[in-house]
Protein backbone atom coordinates (compact mmCIF):
# COMPACT_ATOMS: atom_id res chain seq x y z
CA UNK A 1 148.32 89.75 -116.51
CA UNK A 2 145.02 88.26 -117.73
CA UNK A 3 146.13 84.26 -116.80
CA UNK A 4 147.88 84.73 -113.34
CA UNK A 5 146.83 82.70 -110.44
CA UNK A 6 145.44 83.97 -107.62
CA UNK A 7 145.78 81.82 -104.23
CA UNK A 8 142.95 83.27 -101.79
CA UNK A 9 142.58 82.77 -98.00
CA UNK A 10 138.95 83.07 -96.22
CA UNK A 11 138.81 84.20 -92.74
CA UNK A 12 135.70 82.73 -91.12
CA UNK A 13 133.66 79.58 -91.85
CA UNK A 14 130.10 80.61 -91.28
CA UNK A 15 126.84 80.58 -93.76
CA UNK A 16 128.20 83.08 -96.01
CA UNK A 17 131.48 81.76 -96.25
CA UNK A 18 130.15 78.72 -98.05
CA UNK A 19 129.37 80.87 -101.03
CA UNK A 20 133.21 82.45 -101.15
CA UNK A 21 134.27 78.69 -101.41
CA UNK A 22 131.69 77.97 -104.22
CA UNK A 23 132.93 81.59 -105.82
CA UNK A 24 136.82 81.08 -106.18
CA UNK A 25 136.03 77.31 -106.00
CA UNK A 26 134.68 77.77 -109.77
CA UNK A 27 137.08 80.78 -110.93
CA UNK A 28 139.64 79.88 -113.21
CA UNK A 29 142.25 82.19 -111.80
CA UNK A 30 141.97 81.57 -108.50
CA UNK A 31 142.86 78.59 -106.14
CA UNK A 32 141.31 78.09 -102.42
CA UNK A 33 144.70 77.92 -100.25
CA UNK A 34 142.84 77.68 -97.09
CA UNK A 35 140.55 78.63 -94.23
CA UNK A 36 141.04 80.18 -90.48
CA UNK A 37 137.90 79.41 -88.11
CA UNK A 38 138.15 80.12 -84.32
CA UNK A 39 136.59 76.46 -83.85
CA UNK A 40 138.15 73.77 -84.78
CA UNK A 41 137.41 71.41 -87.18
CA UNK A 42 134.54 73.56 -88.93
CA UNK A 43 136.86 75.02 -92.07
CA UNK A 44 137.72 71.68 -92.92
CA UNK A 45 134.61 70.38 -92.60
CA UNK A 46 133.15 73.54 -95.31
CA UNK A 47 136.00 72.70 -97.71
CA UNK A 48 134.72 69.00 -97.80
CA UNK A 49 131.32 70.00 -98.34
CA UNK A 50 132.45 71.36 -101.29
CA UNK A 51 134.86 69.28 -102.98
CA UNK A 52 137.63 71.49 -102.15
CA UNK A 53 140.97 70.25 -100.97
CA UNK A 54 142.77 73.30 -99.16
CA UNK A 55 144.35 74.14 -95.58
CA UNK A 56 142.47 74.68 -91.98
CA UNK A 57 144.99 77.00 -90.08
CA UNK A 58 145.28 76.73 -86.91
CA UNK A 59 145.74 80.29 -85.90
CA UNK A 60 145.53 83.51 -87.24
CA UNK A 61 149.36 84.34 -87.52
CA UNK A 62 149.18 80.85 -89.18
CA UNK A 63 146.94 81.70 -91.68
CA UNK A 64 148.81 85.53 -92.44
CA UNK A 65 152.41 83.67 -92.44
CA UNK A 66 150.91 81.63 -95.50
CA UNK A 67 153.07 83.58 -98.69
CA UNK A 68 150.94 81.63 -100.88
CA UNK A 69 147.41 83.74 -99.86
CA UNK A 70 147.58 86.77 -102.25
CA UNK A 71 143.31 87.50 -101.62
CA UNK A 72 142.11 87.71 -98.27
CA UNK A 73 138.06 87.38 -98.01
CA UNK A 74 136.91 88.42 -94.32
CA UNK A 75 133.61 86.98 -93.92
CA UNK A 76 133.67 86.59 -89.89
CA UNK A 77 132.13 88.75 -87.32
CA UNK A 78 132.59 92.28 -87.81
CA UNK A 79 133.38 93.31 -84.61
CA UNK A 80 136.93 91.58 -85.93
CA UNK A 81 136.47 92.97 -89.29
CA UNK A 82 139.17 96.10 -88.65
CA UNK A 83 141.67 94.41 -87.37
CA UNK A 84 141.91 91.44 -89.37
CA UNK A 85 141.50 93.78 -92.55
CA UNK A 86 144.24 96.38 -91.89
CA UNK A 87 146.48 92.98 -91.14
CA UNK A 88 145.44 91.68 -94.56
CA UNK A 89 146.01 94.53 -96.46
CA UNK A 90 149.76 95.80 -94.74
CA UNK A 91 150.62 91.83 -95.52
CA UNK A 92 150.10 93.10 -99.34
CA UNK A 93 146.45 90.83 -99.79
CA UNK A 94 143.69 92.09 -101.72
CA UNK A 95 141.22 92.46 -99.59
CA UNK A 96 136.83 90.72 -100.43
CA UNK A 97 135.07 92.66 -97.31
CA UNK A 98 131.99 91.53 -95.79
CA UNK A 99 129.81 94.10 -94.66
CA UNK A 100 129.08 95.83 -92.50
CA UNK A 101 132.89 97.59 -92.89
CA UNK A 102 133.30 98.03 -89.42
CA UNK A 103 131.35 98.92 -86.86
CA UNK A 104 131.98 102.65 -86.38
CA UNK A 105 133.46 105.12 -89.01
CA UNK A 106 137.25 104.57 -87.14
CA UNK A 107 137.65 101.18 -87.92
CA UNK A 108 136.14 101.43 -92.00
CA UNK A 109 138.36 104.30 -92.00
CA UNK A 110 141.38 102.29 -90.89
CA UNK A 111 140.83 99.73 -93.20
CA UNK A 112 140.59 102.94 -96.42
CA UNK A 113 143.88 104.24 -94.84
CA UNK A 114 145.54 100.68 -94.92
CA UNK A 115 144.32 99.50 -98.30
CA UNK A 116 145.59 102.91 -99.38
CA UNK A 117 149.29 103.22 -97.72
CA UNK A 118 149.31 98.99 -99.13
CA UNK A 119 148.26 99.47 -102.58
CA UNK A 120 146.35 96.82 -102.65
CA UNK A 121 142.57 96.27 -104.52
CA UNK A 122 139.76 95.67 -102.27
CA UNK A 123 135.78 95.06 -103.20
CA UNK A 124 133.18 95.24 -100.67
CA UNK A 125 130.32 93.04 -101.06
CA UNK A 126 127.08 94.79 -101.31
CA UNK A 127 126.54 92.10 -103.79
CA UNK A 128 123.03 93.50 -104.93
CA UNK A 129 125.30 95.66 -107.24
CA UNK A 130 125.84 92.67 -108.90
CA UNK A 131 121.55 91.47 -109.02
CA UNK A 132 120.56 91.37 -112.26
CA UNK A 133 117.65 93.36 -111.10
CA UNK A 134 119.78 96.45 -110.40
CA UNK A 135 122.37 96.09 -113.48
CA UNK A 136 119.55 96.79 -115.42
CA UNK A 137 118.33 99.49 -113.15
CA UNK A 138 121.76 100.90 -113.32
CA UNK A 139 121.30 100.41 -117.10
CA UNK A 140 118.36 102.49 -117.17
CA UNK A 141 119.76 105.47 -115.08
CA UNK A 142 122.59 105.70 -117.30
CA UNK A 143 120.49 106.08 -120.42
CA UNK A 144 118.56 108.75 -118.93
CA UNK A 145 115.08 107.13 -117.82
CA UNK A 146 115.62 108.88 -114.46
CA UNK A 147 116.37 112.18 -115.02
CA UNK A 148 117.74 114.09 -111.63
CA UNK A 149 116.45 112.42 -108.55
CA UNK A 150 113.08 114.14 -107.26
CA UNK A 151 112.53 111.14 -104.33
CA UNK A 152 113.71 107.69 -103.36
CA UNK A 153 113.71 104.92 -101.24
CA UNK A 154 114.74 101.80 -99.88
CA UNK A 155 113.99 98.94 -97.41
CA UNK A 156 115.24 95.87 -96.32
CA UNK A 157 112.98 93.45 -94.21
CA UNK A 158 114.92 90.38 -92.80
CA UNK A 159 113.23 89.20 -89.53
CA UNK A 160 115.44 87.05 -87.79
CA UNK A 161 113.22 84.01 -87.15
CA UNK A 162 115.34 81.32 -86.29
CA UNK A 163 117.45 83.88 -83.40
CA UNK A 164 117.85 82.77 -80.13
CA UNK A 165 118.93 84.91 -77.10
CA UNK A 166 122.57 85.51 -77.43
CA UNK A 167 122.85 84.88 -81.27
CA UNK A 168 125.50 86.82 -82.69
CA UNK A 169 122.84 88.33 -84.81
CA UNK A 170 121.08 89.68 -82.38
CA UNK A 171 124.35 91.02 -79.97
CA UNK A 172 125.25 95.00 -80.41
CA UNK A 173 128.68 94.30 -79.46
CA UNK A 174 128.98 91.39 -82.82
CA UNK A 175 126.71 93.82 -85.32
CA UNK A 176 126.27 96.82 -83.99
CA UNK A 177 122.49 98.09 -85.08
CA UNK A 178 119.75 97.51 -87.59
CA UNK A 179 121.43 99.22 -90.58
CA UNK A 180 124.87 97.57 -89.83
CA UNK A 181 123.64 94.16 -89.90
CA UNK A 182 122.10 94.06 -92.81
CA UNK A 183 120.17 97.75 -93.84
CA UNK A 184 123.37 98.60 -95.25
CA UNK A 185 122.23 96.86 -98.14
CA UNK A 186 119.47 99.58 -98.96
CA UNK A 187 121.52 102.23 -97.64
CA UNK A 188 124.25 101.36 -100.68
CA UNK A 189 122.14 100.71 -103.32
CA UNK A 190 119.84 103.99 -102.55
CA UNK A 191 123.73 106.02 -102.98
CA UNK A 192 124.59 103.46 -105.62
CA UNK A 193 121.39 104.18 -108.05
CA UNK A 194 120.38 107.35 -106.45
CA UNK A 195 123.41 109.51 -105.25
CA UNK A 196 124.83 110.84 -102.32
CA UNK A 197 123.06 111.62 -99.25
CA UNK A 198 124.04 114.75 -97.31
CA UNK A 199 121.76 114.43 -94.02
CA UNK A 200 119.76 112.00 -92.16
CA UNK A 201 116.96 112.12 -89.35
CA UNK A 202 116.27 108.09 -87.84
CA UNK A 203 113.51 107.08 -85.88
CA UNK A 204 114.13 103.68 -84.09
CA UNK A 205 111.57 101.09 -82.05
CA UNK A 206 111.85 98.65 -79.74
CA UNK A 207 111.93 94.94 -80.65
CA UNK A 208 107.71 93.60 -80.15
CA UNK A 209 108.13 89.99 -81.56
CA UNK A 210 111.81 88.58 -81.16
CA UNK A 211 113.01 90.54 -78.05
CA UNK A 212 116.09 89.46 -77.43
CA UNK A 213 117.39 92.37 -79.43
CA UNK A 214 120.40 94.22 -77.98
CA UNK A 215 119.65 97.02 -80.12
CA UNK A 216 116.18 98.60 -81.85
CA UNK A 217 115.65 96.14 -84.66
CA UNK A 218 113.42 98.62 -86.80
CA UNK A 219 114.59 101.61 -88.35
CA UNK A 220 113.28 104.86 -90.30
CA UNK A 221 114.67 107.35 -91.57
CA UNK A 222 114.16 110.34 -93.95
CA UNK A 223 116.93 111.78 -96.14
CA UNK A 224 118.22 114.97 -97.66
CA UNK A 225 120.42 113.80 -101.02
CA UNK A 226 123.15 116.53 -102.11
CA UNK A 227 121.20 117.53 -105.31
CA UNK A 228 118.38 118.55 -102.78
CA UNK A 229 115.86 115.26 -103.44
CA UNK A 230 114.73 113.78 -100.17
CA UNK A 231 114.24 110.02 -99.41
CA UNK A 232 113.57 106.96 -96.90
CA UNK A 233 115.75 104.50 -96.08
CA UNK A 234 114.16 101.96 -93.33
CA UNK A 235 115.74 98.17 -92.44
CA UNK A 236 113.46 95.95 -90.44
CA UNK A 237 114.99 92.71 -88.50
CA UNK A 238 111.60 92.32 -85.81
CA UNK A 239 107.68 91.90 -87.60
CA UNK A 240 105.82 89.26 -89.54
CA UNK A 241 106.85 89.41 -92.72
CA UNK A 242 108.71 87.61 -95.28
CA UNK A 243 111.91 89.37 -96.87
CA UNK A 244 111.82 92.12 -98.88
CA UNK A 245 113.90 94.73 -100.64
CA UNK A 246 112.40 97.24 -102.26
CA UNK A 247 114.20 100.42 -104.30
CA UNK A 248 111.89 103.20 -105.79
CA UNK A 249 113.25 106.10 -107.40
CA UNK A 250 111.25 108.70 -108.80
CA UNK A 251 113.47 111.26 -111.31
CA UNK A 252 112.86 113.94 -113.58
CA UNK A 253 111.84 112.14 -116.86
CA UNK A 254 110.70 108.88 -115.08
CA UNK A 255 110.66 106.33 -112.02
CA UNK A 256 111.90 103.19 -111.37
CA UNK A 257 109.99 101.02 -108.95
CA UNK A 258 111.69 97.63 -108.33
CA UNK A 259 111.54 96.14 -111.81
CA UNK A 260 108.71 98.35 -112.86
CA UNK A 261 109.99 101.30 -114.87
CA UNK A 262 107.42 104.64 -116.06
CA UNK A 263 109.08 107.11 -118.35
CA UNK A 264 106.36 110.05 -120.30
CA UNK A 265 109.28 111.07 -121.64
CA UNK A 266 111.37 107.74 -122.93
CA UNK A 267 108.17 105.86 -123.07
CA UNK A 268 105.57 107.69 -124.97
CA UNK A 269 103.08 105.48 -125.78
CA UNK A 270 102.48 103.87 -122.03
CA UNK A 271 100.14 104.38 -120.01
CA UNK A 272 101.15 102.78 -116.91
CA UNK A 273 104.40 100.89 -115.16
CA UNK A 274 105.90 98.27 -117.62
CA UNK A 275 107.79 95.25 -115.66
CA UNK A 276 111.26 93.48 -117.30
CA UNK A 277 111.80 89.76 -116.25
CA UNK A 278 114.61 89.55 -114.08
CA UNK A 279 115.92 88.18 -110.97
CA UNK A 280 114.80 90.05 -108.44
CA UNK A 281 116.88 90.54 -104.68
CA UNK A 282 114.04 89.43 -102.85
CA UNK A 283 115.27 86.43 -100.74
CA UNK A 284 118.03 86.87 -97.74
CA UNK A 285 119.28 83.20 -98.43
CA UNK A 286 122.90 83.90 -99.29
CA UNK A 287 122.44 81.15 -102.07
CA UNK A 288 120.80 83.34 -104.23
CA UNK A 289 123.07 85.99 -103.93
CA UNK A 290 125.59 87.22 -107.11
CA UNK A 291 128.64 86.44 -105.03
CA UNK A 292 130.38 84.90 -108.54
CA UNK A 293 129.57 87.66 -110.74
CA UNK A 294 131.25 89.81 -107.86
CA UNK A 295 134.49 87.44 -107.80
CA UNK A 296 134.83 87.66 -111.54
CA UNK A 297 134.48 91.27 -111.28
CA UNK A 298 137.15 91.74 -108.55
CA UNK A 299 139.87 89.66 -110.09
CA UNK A 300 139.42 91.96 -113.29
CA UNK A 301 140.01 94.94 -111.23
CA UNK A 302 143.28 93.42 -110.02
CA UNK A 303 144.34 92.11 -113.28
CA UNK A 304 143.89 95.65 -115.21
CA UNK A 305 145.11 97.59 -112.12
CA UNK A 306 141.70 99.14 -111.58
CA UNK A 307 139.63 100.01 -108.69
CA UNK A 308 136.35 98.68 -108.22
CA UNK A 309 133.30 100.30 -108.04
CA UNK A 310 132.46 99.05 -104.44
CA UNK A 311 136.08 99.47 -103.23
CA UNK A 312 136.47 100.78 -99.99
CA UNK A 313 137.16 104.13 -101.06
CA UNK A 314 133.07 103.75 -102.35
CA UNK A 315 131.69 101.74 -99.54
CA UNK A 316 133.04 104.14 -96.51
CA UNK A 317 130.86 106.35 -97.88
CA UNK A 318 127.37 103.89 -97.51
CA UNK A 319 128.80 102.69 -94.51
CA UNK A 320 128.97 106.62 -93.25
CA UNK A 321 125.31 106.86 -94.12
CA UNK A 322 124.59 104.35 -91.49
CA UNK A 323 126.17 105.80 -88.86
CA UNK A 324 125.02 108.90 -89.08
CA UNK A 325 121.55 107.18 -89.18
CA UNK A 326 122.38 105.69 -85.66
CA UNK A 327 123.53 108.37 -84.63
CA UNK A 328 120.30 110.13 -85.43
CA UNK A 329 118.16 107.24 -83.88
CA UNK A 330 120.14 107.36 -80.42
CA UNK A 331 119.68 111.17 -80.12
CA UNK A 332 115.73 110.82 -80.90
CA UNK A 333 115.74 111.58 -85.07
CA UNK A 334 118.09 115.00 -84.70
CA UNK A 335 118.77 115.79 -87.96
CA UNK A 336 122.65 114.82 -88.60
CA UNK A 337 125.05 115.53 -91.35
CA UNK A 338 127.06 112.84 -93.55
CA UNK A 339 130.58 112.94 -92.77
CA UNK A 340 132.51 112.54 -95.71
CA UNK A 341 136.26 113.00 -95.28
């Protein structure tokens, strides 16, 4: 049903949540019923800042008694994620998932098992899939530049300037590690472009610039994919840099650095890297994230009855990559396999 109406409640009222309001805000199909915040006063105070005239529960079971909410977006902390997820989804709601999904396989694999036994659609948003940088990448792969994946790699460098002790950010308990905070960005679009990874060995060091880390804020690790390619995946939160994201894939007929593509093979005539114009993923201001062009994609998948490509069913299986990378890390880089069930 192409013109329904979708009425869409946000859990949380932080930085990113902005963006969800902006997103549905400007979707003809959908209509902002309201927000839950634990503090008071802050959801209605995001609405306003955006033009938006909706609800501030003032509880949780307020916000799930509400029949009209038919999309639930969880953009809190994700040490909450599980629970308020599998409570979203057995309440019949679509389900927008921040990442990370959880913060140990368990609780991403409740969430699968209760967006499964619901029926319900549900989009996860590693919303680089939708940077224009990596559509075309995507593009590219599709049409054969690649080839079969020799080597690849990804990194994401976000140093968390502005943390102070006991930032959320900064708290194992609220975020878990380096790669659930935010590496799981490279981690999905490495699987996304490159394919699935089969075993991991992580290296991890101790925080030298912002030390109130609870956990070791820079991460390596090396990669064995299931076609038998190997690869890097590291996520930086602690240095002296600005942010960065970098994907390089190298394939069988041709490579694909960032926005710079070499192909012998598709290519002929070239003698080094050619660059497209694009927009590249390089800032870690949430404002320049694709968060509408992920919106428009979800609500197709629920109006045609249609899973989406970063469903939960896909994204338990990045989000398995980074535990198994932590997992490698705490044990000193053991080698250990993926677990995909």
């Amino acid at each position: 049903m192409a013109n329904r109406t979708y009425g869409v409640g946000i859990l949380g009222a932080g930085w990113v949540a902005g963006e969800y309001v902006k997103a549905f805000r400007d979707h003809a199909q959908t209509e902002i019923v309201g927000i839950y915040n634990r503090t008071p006063g802050k959801a209605s105070r995001l609405l306003a800042a955006h033009g938006v005239q909706a609800k501030e529960y003032p509880t949780l079971d307020a916000f799930f008694a509400d029949e009209r909410i038919q999309i639930v977006v969880s953009c809190t902390h994700p040490n909450v994620r599980a629970e308020h997820c599998v409570r979203a989804a057995a309440t019949g709601r679509h389900l927008v998932i921040e990442k990370p999904v959880g913060l140990a396989y368990a609780e991403t694999a409740q969430i699968r098992e209760a967006v499964a036994r619901s029926g319900v659609k549900s989009v996860t948003s590693f919303v680089l899939r939708w940077n224009p940088q990596f559509i075309t990448v995507r593009q590219l792969i599709d049409d054969g530049v690649l080839g079969e994946l020799i080597y690849g790699e990804a990194d994401y460098w976000h140093p968390a300037r502005r943390a102070t002790p006991g930032s959320p950010g900064l708290r194992k308990d609220v975020v878990g590690s380096a790669f659930l905070s935010g590496g799981c960005h490279a981690v999905d679009m490495l699987r996304y472009l490159g394919g699935e990874v089969s075993e991991v060995a992580a290296f991890s060091a101790s925080p030298k610039r912002i030390t109130a880390f609870e956990f070791d804020p820079v991460v390596v690790a090396s990669l064995k994919f299931a076609n038998g390619a190997v690869g890097k995946l590291s996520a930086l939160l602690d240095g002296d840099t600005p942010y960065n994201f970098h994907c390089r894939l190298f394939g069988s007929n041709g490579s694909i650095q960032d926005n710079q593509v070499y192909s012998s093979r598709h290519y002929p005539g070239s003698l080094d890297y050619w660059s497209f114009p694009t927009i590249s993923p390089n800032s870690g201001d949430v404002t320049h994230h694709p968060f509408k062009a992920e919106i428009a994609h979800f609500i197709e998948c629920i109006d045609n009855n249609v899973e989406s490509h970063a469903s939960i069913y896909d994204s338990i299986r990045s989000m398995s990559i980074c535990f198994a990378i932590d997992e490698s890390a705490a044990q000193g880089g053991r080698p250990v396999k993926v677990v995909y069930d």
